[in-house]
PDB file of N, CA and C in Angstrom:
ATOM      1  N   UNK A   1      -2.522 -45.810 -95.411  1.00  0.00           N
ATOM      2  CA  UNK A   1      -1.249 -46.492 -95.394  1.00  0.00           C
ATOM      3  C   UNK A   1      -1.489 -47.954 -95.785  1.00  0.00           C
ATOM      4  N   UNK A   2      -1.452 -47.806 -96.957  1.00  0.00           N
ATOM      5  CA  UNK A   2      -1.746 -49.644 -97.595  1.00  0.00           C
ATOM      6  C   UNK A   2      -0.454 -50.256 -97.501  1.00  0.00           C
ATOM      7  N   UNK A   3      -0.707 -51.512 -97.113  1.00  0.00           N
ATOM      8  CA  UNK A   3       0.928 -52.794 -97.042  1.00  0.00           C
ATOM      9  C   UNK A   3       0.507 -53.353 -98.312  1.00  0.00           C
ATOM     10  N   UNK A   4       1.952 -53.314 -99.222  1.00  0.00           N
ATOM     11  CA  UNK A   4       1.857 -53.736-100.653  1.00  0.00           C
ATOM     12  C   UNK A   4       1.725 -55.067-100.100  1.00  0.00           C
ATOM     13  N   UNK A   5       1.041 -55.463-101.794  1.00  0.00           N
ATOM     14  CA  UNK A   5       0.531 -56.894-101.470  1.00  0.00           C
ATOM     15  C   UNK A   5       0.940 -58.447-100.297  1.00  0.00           C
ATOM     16  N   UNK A   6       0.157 -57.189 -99.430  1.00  0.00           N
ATOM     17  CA  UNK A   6      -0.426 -58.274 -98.187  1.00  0.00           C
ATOM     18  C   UNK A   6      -1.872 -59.266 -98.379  1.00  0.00           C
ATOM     19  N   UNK A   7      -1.673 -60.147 -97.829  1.00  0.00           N
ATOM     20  CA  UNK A   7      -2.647 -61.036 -97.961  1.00  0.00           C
ATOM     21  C   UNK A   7      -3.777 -60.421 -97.134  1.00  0.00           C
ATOM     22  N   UNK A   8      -5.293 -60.649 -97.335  1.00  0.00           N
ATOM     23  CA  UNK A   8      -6.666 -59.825 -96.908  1.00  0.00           C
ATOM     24  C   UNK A   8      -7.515 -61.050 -96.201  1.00  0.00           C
ATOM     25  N   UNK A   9      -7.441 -61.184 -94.702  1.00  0.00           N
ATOM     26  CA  UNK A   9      -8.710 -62.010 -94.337  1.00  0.00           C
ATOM     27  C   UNK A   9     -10.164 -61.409 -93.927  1.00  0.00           C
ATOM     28  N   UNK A  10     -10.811 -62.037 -94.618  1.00  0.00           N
ATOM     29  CA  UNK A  10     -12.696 -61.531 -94.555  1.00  0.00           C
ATOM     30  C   UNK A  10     -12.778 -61.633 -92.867  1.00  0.00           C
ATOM     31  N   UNK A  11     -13.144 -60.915 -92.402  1.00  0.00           N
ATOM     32  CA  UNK A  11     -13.573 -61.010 -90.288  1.00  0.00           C
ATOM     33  C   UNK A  11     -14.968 -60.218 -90.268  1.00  0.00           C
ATOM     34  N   UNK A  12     -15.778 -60.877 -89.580  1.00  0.00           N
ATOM     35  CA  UNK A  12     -17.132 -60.319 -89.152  1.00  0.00           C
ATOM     36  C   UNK A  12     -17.141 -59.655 -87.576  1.00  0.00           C
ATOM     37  N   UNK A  13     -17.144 -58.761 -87.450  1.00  0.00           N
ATOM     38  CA  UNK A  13     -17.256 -57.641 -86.257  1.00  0.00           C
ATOM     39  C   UNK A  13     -18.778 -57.270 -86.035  1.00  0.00           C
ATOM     40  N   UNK A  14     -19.182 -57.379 -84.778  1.00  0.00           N
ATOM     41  CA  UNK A  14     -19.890 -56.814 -84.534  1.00  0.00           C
ATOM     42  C   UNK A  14     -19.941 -55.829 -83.432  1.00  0.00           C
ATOM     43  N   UNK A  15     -20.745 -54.410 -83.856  1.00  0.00           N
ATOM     44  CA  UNK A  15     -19.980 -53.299 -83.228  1.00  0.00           C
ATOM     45  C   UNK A  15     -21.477 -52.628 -82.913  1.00  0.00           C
ATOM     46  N   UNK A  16     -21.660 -51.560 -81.695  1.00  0.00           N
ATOM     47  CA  UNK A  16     -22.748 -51.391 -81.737  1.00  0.00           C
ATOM     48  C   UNK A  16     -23.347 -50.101 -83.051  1.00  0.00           C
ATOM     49  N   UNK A  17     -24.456 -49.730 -83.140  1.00  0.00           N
ATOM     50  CA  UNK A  17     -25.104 -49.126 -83.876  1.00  0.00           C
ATOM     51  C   UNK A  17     -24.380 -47.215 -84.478  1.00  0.00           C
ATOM     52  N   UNK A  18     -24.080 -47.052 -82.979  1.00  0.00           N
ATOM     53  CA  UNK A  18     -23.443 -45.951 -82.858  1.00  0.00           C
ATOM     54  C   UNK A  18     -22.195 -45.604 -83.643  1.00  0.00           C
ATOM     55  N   UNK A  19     -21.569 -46.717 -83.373  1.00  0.00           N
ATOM     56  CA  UNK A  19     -19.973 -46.619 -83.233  1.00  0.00           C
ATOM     57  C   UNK A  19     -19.918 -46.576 -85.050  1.00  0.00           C
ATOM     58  N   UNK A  20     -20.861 -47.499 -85.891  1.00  0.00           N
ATOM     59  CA  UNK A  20     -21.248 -47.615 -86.955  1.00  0.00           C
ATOM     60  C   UNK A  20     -21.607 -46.677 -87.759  1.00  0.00           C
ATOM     61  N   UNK A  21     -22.050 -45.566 -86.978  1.00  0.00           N
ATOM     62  CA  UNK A  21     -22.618 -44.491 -87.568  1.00  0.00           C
ATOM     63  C   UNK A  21     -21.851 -43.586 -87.971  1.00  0.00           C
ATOM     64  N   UNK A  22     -21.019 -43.497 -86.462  1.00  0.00           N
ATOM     65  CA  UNK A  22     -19.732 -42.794 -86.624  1.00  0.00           C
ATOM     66  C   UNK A  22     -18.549 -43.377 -87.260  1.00  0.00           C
ATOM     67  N   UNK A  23     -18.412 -44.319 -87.767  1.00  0.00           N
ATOM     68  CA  UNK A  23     -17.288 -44.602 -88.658  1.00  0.00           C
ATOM     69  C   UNK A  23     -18.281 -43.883 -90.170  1.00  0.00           C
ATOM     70  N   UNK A  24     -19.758 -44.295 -90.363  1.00  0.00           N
ATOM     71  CA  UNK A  24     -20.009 -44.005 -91.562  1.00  0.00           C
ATOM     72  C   UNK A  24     -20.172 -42.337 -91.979  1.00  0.00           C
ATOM     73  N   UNK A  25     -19.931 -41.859 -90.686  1.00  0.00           N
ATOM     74  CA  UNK A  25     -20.209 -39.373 -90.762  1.00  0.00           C
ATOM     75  C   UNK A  25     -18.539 -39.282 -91.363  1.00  0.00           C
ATOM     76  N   UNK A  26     -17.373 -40.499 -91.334  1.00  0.00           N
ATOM     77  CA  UNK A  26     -16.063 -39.889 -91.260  1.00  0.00           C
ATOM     78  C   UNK A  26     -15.833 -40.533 -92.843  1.00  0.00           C
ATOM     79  N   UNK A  27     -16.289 -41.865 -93.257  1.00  0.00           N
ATOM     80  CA  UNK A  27     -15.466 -42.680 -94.043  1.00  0.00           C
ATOM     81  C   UNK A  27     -16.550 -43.263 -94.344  1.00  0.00           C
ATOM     82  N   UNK A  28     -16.945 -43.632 -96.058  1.00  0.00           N
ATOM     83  CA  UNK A  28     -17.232 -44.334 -96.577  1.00  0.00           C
ATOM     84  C   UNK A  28     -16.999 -45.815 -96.793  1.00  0.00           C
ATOM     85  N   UNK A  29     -15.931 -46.191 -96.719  1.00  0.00           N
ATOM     86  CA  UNK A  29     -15.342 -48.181 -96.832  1.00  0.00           C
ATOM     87  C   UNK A  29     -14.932 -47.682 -95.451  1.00  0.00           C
ATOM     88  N   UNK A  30     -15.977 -48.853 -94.892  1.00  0.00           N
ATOM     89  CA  UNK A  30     -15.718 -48.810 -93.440  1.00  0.00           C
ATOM     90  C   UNK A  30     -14.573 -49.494 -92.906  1.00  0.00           C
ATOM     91  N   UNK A  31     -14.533 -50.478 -94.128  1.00  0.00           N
ATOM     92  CA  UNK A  31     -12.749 -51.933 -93.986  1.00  0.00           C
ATOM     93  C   UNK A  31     -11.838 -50.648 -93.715  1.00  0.00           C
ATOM     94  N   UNK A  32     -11.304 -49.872 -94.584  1.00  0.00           N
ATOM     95  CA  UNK A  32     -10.549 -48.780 -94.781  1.00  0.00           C
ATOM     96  C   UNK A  32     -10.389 -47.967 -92.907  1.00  0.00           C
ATOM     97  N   UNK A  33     -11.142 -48.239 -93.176  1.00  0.00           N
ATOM     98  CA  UNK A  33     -11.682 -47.116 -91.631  1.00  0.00           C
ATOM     99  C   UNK A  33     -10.970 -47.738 -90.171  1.00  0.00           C
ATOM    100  N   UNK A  34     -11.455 -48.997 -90.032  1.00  0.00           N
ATOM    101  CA  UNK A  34     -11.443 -50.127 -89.429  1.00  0.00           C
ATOM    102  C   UNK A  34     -10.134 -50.451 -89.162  1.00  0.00           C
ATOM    103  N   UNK A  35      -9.652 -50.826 -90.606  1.00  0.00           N
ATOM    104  CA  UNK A  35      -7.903 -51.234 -90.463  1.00  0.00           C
ATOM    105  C   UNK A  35      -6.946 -49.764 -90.265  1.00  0.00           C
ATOM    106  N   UNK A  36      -7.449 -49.058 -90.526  1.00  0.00           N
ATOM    107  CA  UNK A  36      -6.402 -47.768 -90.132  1.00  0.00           C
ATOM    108  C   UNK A  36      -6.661 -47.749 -88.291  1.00  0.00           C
ATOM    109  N   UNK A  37      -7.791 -48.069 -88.015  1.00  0.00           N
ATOM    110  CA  UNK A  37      -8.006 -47.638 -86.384  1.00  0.00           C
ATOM    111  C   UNK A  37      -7.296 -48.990 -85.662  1.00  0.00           C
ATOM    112  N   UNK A  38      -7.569 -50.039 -86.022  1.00  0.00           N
ATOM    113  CA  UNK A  38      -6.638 -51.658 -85.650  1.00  0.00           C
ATOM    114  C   UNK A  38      -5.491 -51.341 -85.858  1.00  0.00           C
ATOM    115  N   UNK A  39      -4.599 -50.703 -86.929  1.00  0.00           N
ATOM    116  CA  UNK A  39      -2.971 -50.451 -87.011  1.00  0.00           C
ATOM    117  C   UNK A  39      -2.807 -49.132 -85.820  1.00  0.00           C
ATOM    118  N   UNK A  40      -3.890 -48.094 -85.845  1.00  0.00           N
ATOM    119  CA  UNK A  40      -3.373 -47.182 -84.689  1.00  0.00           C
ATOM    120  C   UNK A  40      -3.163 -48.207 -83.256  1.00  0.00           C
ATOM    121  N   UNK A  41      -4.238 -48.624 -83.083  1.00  0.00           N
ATOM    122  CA  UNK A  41      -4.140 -49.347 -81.683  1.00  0.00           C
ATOM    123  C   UNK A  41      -3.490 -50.383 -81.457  1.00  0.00           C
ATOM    124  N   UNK A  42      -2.562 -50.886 -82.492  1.00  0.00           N
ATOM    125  CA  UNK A  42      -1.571 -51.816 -82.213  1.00  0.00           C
ATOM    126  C   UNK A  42      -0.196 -51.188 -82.140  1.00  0.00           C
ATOM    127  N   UNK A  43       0.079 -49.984 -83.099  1.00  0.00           N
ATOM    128  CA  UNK A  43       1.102 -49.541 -82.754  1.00  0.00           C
ATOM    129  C   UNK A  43       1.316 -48.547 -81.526  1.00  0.00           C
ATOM    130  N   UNK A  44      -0.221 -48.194 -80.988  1.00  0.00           N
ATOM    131  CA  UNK A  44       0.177 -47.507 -79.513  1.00  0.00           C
ATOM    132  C   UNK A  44       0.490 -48.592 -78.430  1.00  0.00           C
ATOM    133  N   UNK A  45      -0.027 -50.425 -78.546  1.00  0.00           N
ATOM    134  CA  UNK A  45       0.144 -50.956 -77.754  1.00  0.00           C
ATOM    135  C   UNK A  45       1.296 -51.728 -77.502  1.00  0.00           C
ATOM    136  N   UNK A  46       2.372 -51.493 -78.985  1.00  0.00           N
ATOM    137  CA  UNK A  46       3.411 -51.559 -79.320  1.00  0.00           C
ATOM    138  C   UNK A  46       4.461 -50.768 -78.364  1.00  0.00           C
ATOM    139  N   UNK A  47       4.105 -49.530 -78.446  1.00  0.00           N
ATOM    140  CA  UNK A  47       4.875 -48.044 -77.908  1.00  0.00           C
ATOM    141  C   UNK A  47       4.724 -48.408 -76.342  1.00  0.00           C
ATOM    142  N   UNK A  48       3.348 -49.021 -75.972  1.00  0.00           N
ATOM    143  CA  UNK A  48       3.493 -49.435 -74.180  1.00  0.00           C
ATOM    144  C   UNK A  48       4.142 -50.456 -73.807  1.00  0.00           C
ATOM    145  N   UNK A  49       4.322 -51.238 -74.810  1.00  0.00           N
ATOM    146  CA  UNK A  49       5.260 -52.432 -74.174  1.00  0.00           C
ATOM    147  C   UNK A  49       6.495 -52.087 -74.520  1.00  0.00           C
ATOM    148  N   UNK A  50       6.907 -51.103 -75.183  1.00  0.00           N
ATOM    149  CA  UNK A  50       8.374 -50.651 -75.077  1.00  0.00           C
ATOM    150  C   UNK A  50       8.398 -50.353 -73.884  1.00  0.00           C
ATOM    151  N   UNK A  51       8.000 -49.411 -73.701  1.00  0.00           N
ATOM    152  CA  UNK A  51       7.934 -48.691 -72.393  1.00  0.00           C
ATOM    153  C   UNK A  51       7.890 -49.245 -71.373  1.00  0.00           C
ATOM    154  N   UNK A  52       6.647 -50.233 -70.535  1.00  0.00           N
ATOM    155  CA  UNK A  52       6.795 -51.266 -69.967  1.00  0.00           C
ATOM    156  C   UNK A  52       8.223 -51.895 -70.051  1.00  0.00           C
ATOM    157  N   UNK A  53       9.285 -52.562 -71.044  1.00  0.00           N
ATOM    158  CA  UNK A  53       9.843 -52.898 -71.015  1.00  0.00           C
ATOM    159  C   UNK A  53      11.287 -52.572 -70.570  1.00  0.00           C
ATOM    160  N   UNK A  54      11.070 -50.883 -70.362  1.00  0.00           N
ATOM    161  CA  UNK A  54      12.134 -50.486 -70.099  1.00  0.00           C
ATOM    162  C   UNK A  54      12.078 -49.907 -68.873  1.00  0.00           C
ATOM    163  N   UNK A  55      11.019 -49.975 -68.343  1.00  0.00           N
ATOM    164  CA  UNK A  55      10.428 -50.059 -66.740  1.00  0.00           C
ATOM    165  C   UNK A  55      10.837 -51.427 -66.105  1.00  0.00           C
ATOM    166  N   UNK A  56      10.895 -52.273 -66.946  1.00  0.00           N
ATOM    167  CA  UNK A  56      10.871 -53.876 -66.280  1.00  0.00           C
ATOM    168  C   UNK A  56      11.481 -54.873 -66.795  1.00  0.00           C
ATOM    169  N   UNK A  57      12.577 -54.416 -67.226  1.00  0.00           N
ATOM    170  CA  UNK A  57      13.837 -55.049 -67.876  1.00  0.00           C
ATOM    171  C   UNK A  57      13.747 -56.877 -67.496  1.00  0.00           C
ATOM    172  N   UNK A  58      13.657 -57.794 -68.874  1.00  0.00           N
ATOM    173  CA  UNK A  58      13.660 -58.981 -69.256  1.00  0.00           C
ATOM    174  C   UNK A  58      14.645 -59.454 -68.225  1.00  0.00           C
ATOM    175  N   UNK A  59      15.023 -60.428 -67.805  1.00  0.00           N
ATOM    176  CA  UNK A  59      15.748 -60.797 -66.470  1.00  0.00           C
ATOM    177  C   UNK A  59      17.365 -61.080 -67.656  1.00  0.00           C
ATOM    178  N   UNK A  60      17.087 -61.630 -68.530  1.00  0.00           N
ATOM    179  CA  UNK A  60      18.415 -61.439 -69.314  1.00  0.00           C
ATOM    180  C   UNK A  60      18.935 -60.702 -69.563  1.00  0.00           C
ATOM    181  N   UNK A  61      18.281 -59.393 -69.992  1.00  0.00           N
ATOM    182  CA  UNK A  61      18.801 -57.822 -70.430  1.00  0.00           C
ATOM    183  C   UNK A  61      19.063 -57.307 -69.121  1.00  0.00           C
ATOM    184  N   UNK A  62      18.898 -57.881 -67.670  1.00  0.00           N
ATOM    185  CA  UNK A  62      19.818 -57.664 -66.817  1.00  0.00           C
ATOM    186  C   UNK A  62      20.833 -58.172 -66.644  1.00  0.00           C
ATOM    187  N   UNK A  63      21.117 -59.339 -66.806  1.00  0.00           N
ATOM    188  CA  UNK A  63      22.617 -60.154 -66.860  1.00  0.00           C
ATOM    189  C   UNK A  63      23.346 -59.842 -67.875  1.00  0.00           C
ATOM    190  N   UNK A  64      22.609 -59.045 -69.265  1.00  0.00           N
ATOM    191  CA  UNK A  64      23.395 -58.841 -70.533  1.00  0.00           C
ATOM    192  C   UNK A  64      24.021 -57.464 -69.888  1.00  0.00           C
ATOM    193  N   UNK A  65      23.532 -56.986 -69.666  1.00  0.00           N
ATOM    194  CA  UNK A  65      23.940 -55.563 -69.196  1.00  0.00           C
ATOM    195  C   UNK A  65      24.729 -55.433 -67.670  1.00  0.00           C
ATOM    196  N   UNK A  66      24.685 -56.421 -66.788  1.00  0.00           N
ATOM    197  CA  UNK A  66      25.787 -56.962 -65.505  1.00  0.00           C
ATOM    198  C   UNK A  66      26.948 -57.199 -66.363  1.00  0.00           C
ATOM    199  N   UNK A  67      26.949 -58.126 -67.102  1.00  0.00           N
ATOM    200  CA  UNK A  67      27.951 -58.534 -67.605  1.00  0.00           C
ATOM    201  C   UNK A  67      28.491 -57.467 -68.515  1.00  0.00           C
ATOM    202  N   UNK A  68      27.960 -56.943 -68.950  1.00  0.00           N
ATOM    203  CA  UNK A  68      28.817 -55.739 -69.980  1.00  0.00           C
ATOM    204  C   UNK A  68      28.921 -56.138 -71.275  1.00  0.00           C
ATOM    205  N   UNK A  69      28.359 -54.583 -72.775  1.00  0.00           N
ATOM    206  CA  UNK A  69      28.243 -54.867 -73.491  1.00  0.00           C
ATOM    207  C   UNK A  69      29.431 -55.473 -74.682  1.00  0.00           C
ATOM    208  N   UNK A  70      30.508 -54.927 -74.022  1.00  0.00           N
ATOM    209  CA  UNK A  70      31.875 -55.172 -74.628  1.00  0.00           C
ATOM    210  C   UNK A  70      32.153 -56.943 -74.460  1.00  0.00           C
ATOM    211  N   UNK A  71      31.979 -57.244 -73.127  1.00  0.00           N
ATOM    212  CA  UNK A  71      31.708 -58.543 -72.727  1.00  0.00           C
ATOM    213  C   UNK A  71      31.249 -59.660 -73.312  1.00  0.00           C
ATOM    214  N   UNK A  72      29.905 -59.491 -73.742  1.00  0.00           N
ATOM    215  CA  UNK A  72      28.890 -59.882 -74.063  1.00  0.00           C
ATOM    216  C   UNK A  72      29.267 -59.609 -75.977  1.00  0.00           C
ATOM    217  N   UNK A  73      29.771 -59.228 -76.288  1.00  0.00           N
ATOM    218  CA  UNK A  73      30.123 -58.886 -77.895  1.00  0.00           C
ATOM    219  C   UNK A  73      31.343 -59.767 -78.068  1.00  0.00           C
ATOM    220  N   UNK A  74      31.914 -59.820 -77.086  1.00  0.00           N
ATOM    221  CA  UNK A  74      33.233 -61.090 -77.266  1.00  0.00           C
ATOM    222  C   UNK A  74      32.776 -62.217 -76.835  1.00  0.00           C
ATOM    223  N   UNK A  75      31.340 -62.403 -76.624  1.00  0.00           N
ATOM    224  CA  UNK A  75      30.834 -63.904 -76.473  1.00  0.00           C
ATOM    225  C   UNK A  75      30.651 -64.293 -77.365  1.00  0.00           C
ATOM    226  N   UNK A  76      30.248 -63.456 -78.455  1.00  0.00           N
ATOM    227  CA  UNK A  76      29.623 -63.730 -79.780  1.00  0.00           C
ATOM    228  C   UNK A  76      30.738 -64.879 -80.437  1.00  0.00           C
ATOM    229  N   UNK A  77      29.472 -65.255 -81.064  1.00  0.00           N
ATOM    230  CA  UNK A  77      30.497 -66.457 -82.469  1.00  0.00           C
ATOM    231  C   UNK A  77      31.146 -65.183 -83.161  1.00  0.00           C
ATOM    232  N   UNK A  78      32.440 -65.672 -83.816  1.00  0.00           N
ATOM    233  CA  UNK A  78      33.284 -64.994 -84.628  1.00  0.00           C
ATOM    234  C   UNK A  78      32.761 -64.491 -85.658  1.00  0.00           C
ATOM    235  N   UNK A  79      31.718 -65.121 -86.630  1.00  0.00           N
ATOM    236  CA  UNK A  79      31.167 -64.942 -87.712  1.00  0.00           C
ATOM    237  C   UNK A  79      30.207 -63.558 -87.351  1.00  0.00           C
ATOM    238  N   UNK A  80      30.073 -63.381 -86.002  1.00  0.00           N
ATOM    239  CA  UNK A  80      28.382 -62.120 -86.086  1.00  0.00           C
ATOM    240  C   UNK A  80      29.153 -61.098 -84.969  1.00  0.00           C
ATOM    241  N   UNK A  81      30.589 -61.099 -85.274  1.00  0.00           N
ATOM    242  CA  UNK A  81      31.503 -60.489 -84.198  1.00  0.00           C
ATOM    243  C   UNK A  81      31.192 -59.000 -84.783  1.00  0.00           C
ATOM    244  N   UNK A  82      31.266 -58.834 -86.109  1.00  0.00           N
ATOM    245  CA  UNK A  82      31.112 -57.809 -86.782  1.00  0.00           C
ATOM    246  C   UNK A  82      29.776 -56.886 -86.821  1.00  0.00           C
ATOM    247  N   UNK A  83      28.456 -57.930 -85.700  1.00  0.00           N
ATOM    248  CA  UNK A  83      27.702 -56.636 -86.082  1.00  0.00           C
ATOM    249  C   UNK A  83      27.808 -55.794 -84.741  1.00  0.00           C
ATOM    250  N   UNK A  84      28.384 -55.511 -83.942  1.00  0.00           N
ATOM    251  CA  UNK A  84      28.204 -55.166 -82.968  1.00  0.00           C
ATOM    252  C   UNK A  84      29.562 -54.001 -82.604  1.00  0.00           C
ATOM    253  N   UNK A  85      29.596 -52.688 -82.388  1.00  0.00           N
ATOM    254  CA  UNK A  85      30.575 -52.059 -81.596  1.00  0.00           C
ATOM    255  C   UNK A  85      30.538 -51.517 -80.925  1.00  0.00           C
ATOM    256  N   UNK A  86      30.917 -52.035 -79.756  1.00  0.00           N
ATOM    257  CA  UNK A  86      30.539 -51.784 -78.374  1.00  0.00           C
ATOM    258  C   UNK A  86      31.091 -50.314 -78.310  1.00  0.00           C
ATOM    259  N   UNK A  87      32.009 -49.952 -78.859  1.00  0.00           N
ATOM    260  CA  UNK A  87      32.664 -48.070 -78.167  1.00  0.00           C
ATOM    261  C   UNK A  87      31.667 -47.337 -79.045  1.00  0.00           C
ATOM    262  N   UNK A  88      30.197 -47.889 -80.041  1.00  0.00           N
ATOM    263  CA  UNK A  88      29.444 -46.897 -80.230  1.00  0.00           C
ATOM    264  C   UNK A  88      28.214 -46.224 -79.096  1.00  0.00           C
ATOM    265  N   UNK A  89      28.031 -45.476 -79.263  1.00  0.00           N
ATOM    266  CA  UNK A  89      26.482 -45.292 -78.567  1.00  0.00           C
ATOM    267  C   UNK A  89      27.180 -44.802 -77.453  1.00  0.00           C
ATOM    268  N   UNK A  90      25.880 -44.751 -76.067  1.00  0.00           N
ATOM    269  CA  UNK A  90      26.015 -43.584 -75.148  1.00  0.00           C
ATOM    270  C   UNK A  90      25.860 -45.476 -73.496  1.00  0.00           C
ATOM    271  N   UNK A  91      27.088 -44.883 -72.750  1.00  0.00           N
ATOM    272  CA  UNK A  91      27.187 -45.911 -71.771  1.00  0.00           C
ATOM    273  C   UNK A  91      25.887 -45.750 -70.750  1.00  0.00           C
ATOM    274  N   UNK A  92      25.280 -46.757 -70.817  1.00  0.00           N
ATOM    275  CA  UNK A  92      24.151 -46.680 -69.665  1.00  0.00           C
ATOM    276  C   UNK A  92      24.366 -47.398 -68.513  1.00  0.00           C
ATOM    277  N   UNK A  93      23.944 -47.338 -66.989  1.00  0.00           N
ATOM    278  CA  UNK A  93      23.789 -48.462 -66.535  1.00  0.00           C
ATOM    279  C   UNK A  93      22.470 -48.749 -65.823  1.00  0.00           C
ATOM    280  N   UNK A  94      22.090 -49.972 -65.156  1.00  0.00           N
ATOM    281  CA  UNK A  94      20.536 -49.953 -64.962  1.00  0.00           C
ATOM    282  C   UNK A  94      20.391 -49.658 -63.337  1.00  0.00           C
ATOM    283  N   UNK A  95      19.448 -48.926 -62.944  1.00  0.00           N
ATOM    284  CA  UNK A  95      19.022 -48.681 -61.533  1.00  0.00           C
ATOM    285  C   UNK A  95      17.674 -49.350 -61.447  1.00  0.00           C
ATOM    286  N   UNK A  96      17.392 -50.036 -60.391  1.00  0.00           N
ATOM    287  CA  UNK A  96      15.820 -50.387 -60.191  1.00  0.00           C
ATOM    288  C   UNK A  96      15.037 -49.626 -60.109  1.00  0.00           C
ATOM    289  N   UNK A  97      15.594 -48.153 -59.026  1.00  0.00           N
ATOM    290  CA  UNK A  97      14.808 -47.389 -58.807  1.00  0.00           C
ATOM    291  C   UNK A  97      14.719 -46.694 -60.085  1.00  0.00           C
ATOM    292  N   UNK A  98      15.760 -46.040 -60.648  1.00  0.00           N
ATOM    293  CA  UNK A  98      15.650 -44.974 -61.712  1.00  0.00           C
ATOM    294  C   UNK A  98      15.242 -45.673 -62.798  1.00  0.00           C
ATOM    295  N   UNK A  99      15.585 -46.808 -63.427  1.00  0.00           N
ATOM    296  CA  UNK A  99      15.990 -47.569 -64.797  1.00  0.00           C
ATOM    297  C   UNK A  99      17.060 -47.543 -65.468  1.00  0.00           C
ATOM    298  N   UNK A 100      17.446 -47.156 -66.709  1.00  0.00           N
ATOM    299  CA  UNK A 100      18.483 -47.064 -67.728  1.00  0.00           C
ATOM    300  C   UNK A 100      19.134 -45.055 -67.491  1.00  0.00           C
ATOM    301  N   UNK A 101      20.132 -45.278 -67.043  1.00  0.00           N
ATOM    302  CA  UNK A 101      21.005 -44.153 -66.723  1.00  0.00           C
ATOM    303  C   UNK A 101      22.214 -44.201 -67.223  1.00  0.00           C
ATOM    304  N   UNK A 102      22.914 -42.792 -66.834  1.00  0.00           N
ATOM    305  CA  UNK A 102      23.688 -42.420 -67.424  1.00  0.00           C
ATOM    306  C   UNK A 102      24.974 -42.678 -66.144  1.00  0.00           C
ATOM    307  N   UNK A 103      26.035 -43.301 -66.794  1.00  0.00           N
ATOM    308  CA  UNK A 103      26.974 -43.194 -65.229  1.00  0.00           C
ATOM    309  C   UNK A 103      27.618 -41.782 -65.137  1.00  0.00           C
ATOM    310  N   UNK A 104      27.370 -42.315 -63.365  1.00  0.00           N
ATOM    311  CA  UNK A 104      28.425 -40.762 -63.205  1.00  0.00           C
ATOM    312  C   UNK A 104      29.550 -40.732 -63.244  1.00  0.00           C
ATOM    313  N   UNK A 105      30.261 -39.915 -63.704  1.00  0.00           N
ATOM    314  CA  UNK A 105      31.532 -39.785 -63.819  1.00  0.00           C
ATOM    315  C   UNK A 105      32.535 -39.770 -62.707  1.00  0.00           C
TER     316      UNK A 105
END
């Protein structure tokens, strides 16, 4: 998965003997090797801080969500009124214990 022309910085790693070996039984250009395993492990550490985040809601995305999204869309400046419609999507509300739920009816 190459990023069209992205800029390339030279980095010196040092890794033990092993780990070396085994990048060289799988993959020849070890850079190749290297940056595919650095993009896996950033986008899994990506996927945990979602997660985390929706375990442990930003103290604003609790007041955004107290206050209500309909609310909170008529705060908006007039000009960015348009990106937002609140009667789309599915109504949640937040529990400490549970997290992001569904109200009951």
């Amino acid at each position: 998965m190459a990023v069209a022309s992205s800029p390339f910085e030279r980095v010196t790693v040092t890794m033990p003997a092993e780990l070396v070996a085994g990048v060289d039984r799988y993959e020849r250009n070890r850079s190749r090797f290297i940056t595919e395993a650095v993009r896996h492990e950033l986008k899994r550490r990506r996927h945990l801080e979602l997660l985390r985040s929706l375990d442990e809601p930003h103290p604003d995305s609790l007041a955004t969500a107290a206050l209500g999204l309909e609310a909170w869309a008529e705060a908006l400046p007039t000009e960015d009124s348009d990106l937002l419609d609140p009667t789309a999507g599915l109504p949640l509300r937040w529990s400490a214990n549970l997290g992001w739920q569904e109200p009951v009816s």
